[in-house]
Protein backbone atom coordinates (compact mmCIF):
# COMPACT_ATOMS: atom_id res chain seq x y z
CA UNK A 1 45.41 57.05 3.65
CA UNK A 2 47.82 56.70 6.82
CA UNK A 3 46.58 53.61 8.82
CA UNK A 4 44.94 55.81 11.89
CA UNK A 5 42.76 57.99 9.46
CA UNK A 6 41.75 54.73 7.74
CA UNK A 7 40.64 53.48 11.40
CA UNK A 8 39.25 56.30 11.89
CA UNK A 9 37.09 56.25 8.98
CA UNK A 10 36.12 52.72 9.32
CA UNK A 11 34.68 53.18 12.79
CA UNK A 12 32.92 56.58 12.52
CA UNK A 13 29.56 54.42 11.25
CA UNK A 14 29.90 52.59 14.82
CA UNK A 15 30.54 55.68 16.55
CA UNK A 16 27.93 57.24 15.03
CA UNK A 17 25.39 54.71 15.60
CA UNK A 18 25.80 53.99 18.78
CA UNK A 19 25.35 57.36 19.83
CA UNK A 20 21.68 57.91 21.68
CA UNK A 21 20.70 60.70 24.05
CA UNK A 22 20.80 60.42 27.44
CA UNK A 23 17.88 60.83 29.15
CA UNK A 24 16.91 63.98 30.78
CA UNK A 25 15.01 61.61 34.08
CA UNK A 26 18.81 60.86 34.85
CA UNK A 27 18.65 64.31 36.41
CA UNK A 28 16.24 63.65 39.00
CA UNK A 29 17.28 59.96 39.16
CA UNK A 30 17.16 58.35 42.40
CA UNK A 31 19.87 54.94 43.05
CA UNK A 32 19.94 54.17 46.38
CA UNK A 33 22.21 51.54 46.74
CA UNK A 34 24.98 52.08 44.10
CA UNK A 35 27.12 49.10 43.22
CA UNK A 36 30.40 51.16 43.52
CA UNK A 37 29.35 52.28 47.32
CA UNK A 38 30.30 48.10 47.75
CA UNK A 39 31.97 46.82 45.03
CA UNK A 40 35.24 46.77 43.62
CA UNK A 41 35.65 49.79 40.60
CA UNK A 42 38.50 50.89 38.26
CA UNK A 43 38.66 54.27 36.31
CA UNK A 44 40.65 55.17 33.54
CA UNK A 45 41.30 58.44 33.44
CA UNK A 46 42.02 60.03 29.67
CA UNK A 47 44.08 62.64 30.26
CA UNK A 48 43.59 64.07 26.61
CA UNK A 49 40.02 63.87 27.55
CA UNK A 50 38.35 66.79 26.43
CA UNK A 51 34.73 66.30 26.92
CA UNK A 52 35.03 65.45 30.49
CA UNK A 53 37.33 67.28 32.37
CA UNK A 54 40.47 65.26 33.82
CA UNK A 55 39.96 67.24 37.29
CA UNK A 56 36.05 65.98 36.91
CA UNK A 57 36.97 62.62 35.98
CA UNK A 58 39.49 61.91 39.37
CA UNK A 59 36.75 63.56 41.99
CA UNK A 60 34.22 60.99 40.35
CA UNK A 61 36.55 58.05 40.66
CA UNK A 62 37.49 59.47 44.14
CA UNK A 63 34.22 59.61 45.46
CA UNK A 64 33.68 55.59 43.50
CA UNK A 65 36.95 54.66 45.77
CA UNK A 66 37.86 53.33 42.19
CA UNK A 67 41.47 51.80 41.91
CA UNK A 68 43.20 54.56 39.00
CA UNK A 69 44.92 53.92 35.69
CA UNK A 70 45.70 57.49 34.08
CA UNK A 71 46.32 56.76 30.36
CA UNK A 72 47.35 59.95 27.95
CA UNK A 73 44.20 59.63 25.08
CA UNK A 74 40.85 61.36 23.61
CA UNK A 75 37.54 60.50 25.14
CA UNK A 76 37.39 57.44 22.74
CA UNK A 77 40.56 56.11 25.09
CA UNK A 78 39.44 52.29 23.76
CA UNK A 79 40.00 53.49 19.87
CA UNK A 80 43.24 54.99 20.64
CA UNK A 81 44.56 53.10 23.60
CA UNK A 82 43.14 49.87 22.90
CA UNK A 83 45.73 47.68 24.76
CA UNK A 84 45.69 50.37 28.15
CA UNK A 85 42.29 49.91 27.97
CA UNK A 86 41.95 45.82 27.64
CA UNK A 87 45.16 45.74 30.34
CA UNK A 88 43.04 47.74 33.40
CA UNK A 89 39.50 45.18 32.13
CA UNK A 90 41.86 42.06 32.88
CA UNK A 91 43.50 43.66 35.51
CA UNK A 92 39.91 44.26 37.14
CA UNK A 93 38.47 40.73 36.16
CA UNK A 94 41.71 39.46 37.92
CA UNK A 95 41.62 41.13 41.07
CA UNK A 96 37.90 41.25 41.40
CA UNK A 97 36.88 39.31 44.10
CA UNK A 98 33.01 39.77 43.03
């Protein structure tokens, strides 16, 4: 079994699990002082993405005023980009000032 389909296999019981429904009362949520309106943010943008749509993915960290990393990967960017993804978290922990 080539090494990636092996990984693969050995985290699809994680994946699996950890999957829960969102709730519907997000819909009609109300957050009136969201932390990215003041705080520092950072987005990684999966450009292979194709459960949220890369055009959908830079208005939302447009509108956050996030700081950008654009990293070619799925929607599971930390399973196949796990050093992008662990770069931009010490990047952020480094130049957070929070």
């Amino acid at each position: 079994m080539p090494a990636t389909a092996a990984l693969v296999s050995a985290l699809a019981p994680v994946s699996a699990d950890s999957q829960v429904p969102w709730g519907v009362e997000a819909l009609t949520g109300t957050i009136s002082d969201p932390a990215w309106s003041h705080k520092p943010s950072w987005y990684m943008v999966a450009t292979d993405d194709k459960m949220i749509p890369v055009p959908a993915q830079r208005l939302m960290s447009k509108r956050a005023g996030s700081t950008v990393v654009e990293v070619a990967g799925s929607h599971a960017i930390y399973v196949s980009k796990p050093q992008d993804v662990a770069a931009l978290i010490e990047r952020a922990a480094k130049d957070s000032k929070v």
